[in-house]
Protein backbone atom coordinates (compact mmCIF):
# COMPACT_ATOMS: atom_id res chain seq x y z
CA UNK A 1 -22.20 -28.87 51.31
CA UNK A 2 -25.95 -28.03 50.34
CA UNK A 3 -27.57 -30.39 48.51
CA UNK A 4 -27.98 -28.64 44.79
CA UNK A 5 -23.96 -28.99 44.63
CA UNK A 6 -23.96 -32.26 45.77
CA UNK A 7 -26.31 -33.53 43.27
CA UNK A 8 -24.19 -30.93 40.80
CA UNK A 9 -21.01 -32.44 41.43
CA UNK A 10 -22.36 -35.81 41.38
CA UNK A 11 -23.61 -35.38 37.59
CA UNK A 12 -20.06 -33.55 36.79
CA UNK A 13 -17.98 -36.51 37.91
CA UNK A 14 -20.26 -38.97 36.59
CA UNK A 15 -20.47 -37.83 33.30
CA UNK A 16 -16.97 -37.43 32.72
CA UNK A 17 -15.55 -41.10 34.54
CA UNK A 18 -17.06 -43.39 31.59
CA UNK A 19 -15.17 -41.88 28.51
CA UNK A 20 -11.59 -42.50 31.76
CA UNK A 21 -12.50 -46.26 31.86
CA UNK A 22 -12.08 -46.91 28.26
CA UNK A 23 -8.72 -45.36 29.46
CA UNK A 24 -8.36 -48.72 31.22
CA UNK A 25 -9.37 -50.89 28.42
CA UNK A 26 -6.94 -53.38 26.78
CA UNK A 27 -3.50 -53.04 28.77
CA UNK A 28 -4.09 -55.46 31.09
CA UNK A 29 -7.37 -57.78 32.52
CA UNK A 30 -10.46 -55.80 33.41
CA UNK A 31 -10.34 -57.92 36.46
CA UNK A 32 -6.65 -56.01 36.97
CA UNK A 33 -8.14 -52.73 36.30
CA UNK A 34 -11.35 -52.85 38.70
CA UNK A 35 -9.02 -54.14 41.42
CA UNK A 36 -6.69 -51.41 40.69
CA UNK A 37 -9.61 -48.64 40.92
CA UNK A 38 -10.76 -49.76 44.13
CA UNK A 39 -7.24 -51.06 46.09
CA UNK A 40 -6.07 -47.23 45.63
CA UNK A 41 -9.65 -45.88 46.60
CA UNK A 42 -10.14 -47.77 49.09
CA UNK A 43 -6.41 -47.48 50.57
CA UNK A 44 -6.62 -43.76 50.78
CA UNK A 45 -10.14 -43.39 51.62
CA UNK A 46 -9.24 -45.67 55.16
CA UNK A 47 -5.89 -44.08 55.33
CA UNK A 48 -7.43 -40.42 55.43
CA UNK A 49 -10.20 -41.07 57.56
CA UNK A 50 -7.42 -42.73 60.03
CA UNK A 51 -5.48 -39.77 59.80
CA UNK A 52 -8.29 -37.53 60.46
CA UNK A 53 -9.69 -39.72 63.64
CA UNK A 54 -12.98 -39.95 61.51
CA UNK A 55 -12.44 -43.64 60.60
CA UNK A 56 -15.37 -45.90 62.05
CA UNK A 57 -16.12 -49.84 62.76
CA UNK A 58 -19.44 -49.78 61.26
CA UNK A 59 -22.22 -50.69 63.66
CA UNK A 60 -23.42 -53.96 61.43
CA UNK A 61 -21.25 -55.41 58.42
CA UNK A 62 -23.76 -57.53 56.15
CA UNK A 63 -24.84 -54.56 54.27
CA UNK A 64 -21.43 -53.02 54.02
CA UNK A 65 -20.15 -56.47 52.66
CA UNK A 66 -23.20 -56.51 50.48
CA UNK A 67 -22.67 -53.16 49.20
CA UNK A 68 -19.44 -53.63 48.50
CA UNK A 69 -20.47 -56.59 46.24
CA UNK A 70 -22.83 -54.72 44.41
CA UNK A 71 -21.26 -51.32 44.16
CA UNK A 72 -17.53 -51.58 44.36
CA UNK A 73 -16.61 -54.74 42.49
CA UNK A 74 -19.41 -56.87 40.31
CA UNK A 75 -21.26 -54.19 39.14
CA UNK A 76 -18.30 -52.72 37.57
CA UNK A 77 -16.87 -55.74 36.03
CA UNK A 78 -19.90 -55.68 33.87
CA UNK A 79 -19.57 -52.05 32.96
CA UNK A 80 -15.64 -52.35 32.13
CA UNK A 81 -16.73 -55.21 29.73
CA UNK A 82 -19.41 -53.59 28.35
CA UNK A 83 -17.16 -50.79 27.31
CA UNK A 84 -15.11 -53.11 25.61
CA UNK A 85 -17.72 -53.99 23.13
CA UNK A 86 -19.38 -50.93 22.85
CA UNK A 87 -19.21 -46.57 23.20
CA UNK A 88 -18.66 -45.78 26.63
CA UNK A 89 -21.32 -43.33 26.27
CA UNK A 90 -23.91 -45.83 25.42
CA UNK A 91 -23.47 -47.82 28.29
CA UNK A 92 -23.82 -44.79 30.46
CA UNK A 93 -27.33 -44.38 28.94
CA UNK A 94 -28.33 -47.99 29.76
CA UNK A 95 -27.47 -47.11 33.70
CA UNK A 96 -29.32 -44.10 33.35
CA UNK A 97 -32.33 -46.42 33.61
CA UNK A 98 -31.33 -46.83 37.49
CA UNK A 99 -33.92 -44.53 38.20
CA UNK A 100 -36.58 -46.76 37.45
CA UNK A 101 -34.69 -49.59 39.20
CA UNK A 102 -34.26 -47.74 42.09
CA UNK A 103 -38.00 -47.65 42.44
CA UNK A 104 -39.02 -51.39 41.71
CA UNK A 105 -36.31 -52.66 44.04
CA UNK A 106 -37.73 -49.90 46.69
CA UNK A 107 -40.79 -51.42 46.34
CA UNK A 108 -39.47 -54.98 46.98
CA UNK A 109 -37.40 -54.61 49.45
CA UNK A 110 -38.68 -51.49 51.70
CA UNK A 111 -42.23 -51.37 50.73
CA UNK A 112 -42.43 -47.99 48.91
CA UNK A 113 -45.08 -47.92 46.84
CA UNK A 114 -44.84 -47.51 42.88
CA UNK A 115 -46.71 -44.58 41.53
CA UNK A 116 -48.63 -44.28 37.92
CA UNK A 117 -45.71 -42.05 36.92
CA UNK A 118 -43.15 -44.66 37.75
CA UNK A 119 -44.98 -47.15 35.18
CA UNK A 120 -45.28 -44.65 32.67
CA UNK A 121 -41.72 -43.57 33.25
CA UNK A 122 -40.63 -47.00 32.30
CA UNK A 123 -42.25 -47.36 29.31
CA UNK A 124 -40.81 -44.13 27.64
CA UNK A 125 -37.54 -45.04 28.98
CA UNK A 126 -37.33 -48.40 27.76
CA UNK A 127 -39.07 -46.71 24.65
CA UNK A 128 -35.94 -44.39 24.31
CA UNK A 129 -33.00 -47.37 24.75
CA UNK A 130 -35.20 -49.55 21.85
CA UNK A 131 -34.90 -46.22 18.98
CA UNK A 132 -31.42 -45.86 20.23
CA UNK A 133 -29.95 -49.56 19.73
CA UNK A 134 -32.78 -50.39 17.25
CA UNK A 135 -30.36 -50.77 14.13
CA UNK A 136 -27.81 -52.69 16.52
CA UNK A 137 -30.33 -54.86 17.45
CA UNK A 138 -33.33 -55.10 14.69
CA UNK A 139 -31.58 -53.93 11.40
CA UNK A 140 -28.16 -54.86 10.80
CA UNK A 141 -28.00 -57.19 14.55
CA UNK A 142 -24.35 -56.62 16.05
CA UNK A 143 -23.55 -58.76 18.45
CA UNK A 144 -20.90 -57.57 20.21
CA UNK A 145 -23.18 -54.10 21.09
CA UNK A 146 -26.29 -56.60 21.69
CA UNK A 147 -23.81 -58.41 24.61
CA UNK A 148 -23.04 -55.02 25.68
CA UNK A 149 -26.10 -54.23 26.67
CA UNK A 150 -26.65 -57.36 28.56
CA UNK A 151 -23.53 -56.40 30.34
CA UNK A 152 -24.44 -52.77 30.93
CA UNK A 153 -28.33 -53.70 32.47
CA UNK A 154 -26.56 -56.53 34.67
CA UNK A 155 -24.40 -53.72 36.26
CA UNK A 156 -27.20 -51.32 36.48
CA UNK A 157 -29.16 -53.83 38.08
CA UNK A 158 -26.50 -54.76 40.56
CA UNK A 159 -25.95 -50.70 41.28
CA UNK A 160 -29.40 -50.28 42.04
CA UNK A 161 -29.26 -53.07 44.40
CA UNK A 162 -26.33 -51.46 46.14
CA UNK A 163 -28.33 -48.22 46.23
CA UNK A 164 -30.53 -50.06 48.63
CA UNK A 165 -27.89 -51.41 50.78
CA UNK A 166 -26.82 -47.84 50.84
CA UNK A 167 -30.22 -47.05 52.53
CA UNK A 168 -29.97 -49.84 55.08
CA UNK A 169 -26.45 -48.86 55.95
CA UNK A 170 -28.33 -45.77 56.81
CA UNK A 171 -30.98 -46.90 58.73
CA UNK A 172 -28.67 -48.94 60.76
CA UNK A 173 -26.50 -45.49 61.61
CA UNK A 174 -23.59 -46.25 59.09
CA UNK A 175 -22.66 -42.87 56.92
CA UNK A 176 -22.22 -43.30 53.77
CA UNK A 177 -18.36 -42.16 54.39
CA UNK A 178 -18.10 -45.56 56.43
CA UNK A 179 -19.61 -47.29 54.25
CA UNK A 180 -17.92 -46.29 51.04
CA UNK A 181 -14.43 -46.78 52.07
CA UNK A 182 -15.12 -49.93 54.21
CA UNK A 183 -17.04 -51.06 50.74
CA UNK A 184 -14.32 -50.01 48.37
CA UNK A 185 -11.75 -51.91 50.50
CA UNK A 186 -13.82 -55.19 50.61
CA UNK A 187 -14.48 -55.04 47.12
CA UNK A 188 -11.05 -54.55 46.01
CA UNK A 189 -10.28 -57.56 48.30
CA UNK A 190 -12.83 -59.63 46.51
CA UNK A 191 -11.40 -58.57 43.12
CA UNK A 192 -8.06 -59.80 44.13
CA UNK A 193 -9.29 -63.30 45.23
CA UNK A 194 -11.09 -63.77 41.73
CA UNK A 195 -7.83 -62.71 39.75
CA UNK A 196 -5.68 -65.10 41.88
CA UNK A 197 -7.99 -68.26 42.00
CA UNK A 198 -8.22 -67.18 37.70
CA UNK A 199 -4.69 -67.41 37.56
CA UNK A 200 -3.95 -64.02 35.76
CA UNK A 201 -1.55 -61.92 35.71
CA UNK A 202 -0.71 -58.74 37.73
CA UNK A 203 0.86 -56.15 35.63
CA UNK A 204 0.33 -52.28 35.92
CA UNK A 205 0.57 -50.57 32.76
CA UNK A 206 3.23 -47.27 33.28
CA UNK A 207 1.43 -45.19 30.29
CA UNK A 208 0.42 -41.72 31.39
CA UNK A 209 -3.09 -42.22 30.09
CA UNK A 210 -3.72 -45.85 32.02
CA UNK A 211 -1.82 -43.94 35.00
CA UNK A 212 -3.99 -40.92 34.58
CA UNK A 213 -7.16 -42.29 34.12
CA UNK A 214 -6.60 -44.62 37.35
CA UNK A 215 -5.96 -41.90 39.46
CA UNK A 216 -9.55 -40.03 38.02
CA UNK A 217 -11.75 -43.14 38.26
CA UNK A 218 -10.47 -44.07 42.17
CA UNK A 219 -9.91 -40.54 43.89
CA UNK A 220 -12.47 -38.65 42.14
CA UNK A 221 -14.80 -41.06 40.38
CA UNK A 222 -15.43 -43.45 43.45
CA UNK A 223 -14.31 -41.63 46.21
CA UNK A 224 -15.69 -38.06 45.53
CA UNK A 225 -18.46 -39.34 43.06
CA UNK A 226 -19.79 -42.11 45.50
CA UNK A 227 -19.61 -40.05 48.57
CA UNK A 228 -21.41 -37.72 47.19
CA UNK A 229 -24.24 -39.74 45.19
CA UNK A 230 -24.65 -41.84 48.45
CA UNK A 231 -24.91 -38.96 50.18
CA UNK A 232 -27.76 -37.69 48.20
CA UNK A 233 -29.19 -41.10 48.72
CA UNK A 234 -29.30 -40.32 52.32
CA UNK A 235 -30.67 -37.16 52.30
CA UNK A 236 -33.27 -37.20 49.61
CA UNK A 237 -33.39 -41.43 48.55
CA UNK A 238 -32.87 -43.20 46.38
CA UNK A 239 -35.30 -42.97 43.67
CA UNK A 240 -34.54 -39.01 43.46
CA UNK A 241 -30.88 -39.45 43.89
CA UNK A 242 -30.63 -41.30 41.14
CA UNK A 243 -32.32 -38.57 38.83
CA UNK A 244 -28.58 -37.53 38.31
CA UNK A 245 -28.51 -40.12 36.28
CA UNK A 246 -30.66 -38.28 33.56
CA UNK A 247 -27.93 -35.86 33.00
CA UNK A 248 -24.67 -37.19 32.75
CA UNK A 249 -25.42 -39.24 29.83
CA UNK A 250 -25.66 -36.00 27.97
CA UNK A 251 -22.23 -35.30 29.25
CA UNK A 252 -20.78 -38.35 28.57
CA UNK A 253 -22.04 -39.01 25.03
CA UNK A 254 -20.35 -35.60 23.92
CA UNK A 255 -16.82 -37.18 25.09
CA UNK A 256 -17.75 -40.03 23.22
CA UNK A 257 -18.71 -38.13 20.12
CA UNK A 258 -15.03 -36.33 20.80
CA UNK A 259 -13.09 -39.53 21.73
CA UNK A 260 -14.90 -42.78 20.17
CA UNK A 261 -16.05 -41.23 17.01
CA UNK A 262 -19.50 -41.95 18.35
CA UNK A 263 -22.26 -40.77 15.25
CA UNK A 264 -25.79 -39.08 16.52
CA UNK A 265 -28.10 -40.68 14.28
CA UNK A 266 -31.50 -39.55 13.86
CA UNK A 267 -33.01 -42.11 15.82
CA UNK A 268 -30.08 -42.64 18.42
CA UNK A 269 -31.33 -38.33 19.37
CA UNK A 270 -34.87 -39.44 19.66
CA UNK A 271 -34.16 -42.24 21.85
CA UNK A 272 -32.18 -40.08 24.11
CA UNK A 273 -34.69 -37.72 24.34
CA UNK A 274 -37.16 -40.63 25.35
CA UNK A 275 -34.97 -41.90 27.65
CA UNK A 276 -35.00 -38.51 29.63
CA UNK A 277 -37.89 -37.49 29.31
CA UNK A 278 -38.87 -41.06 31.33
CA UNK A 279 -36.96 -40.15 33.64
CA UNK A 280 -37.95 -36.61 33.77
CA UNK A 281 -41.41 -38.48 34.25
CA UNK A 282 -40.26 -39.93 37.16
CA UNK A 283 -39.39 -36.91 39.22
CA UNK A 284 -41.85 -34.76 38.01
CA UNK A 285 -43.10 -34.19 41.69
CA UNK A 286 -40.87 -31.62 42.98
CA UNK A 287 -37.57 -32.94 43.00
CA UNK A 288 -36.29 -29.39 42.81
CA UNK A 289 -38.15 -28.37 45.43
CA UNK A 290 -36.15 -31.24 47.77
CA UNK A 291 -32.57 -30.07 46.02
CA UNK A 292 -33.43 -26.92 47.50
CA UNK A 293 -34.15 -28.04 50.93
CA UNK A 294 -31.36 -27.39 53.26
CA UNK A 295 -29.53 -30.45 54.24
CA UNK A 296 -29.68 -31.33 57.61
CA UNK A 297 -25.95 -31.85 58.38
């Protein structure tokens, strides 16, 4: 696949998997639920690749156990809860601001250096999120939305971080194939030693909608969605990659508006416009032109 689907279908399945967790809300334990969405991804992601002959020992582990922390397990702890106290749209907008994480934590930990745009990018962005929670926060203070975005910018923060184990997993000849379903298994693994050292319970919810929205989120949500973000990471990095990020809050705050009874307020439309626009800013330096390229694979 050329890379303009890739990114495509990236922004497709991303847009539509935060309106399937709240899907997974309430039934049982979050914990249960993220353990749930990884155990089956990761189960027939290694099962496939097995069955294919494509499944691989990667070549070094600490960034595939790393990634698996920060992509397949913490991260989304924080964005299940933070869809508990607030629209799952609006959390997808906080972790649009990955693109501008991507960069800083380039910077730290590979030496890339941080352009003009990059700072300018931020403060728009950060601009946008303010008008768009600015009654939660300022006017009439709601806690439970103020906690969800705590929640929401911890799991950003932590996918970003994985982003850049995805690039050393890279540079150290592991595909992002390997990675991913080594990563999803670990992760679900990690899940299940938290739930049984907390001491809760194990049930799986029979519902067609929990059912449903389980199958979504671990075949095509993380195993479809990852493989292909990651692989956009590879091919183009990780600040650009993440520019799908701009567009699928768009996407998912219209199944919010449909599903959560989520109300565009004049200033919640302004700040979304802010908050892409700073991350238009970001990639304003021919991003299209490296969609375009032909991949190399």
């Amino acid at each position: 696949m050329t890379t303009l689907p890739l990114f495509a279908l990236t922004v497709l399945i991303w847009g539509t998997t935060w309106i399937a967790i709240t899907f997974q809300i309430g039934p049982v334990d979050i914990f249960v639920s993220v353990f749930y969405r990884f155990a089956l991804a990761g189960a027939l992601f290694l099962a496939g690749l097995a069955l294919l002959g494509r499944l691989r020992w990667p070549a070094t582990w600490r960034f595939v156990l790393a990634q698996a922390f920060c992509l397949f397990s913490l991260n989304f702890l924080c964005f299940y809860q933070a869809t508990t106290l607030m629209p799952s749209g609006l959390v997808s907008v906080i972790f649009s601001l990955a693109t501008i994480l991507n960069a800083l934590n380039a910077r730290w930990i590979f030496g890339d250096a941080i352009r003009a745009r990059v700072v300018l990018a931020g403060v728009v962005g950060a601009g946008g999120l303010v008008l768009m929670f600015w009654e939660d926060i300022a006017i009439s203070p709601d806690w439970s939305v103020i906690q969800g975005i705590g929640w929401a910018g911890i799991g950003t923060m932590l996918f970003s971080l994985g982003n850049m184990m995805s690039r050393k997993n890279t540079a150290h000849g592991v595909t992002p194939i390997t990675a991913n379903a080594w990563g999803m298994g670990i992760g679900a693994s990690v899940l299940l030693a938290v739930i049984l050292w907390r001491g809760v319970e194990i049930t799986l919810p029979l519902t067609p909608s929990y059912l449903g929205a389980l199958f979504y989120l671990s075949v095509i949500g993380s195993i479809a969605g990852f493989t292909a973000y990651l692989s956009l990471v590879a091919r183009i990095g990780s600040d650009r990659a993440a520019y799908a990020t701009v567009l699928f809050p768009v996407i998912a705050l219209m199944l919010s508006s449909l599903f959560e009874g989520f109300v565009w307020q004049p200033a919640a439309l302004v700040g979304l416009a802010l908050t892409m626009l700073g991350n238009v800013i970001m990639f304003s330096d021919g991003l299209m032109t490296k969609l375009r390229r032909p991949s190399r694979a």
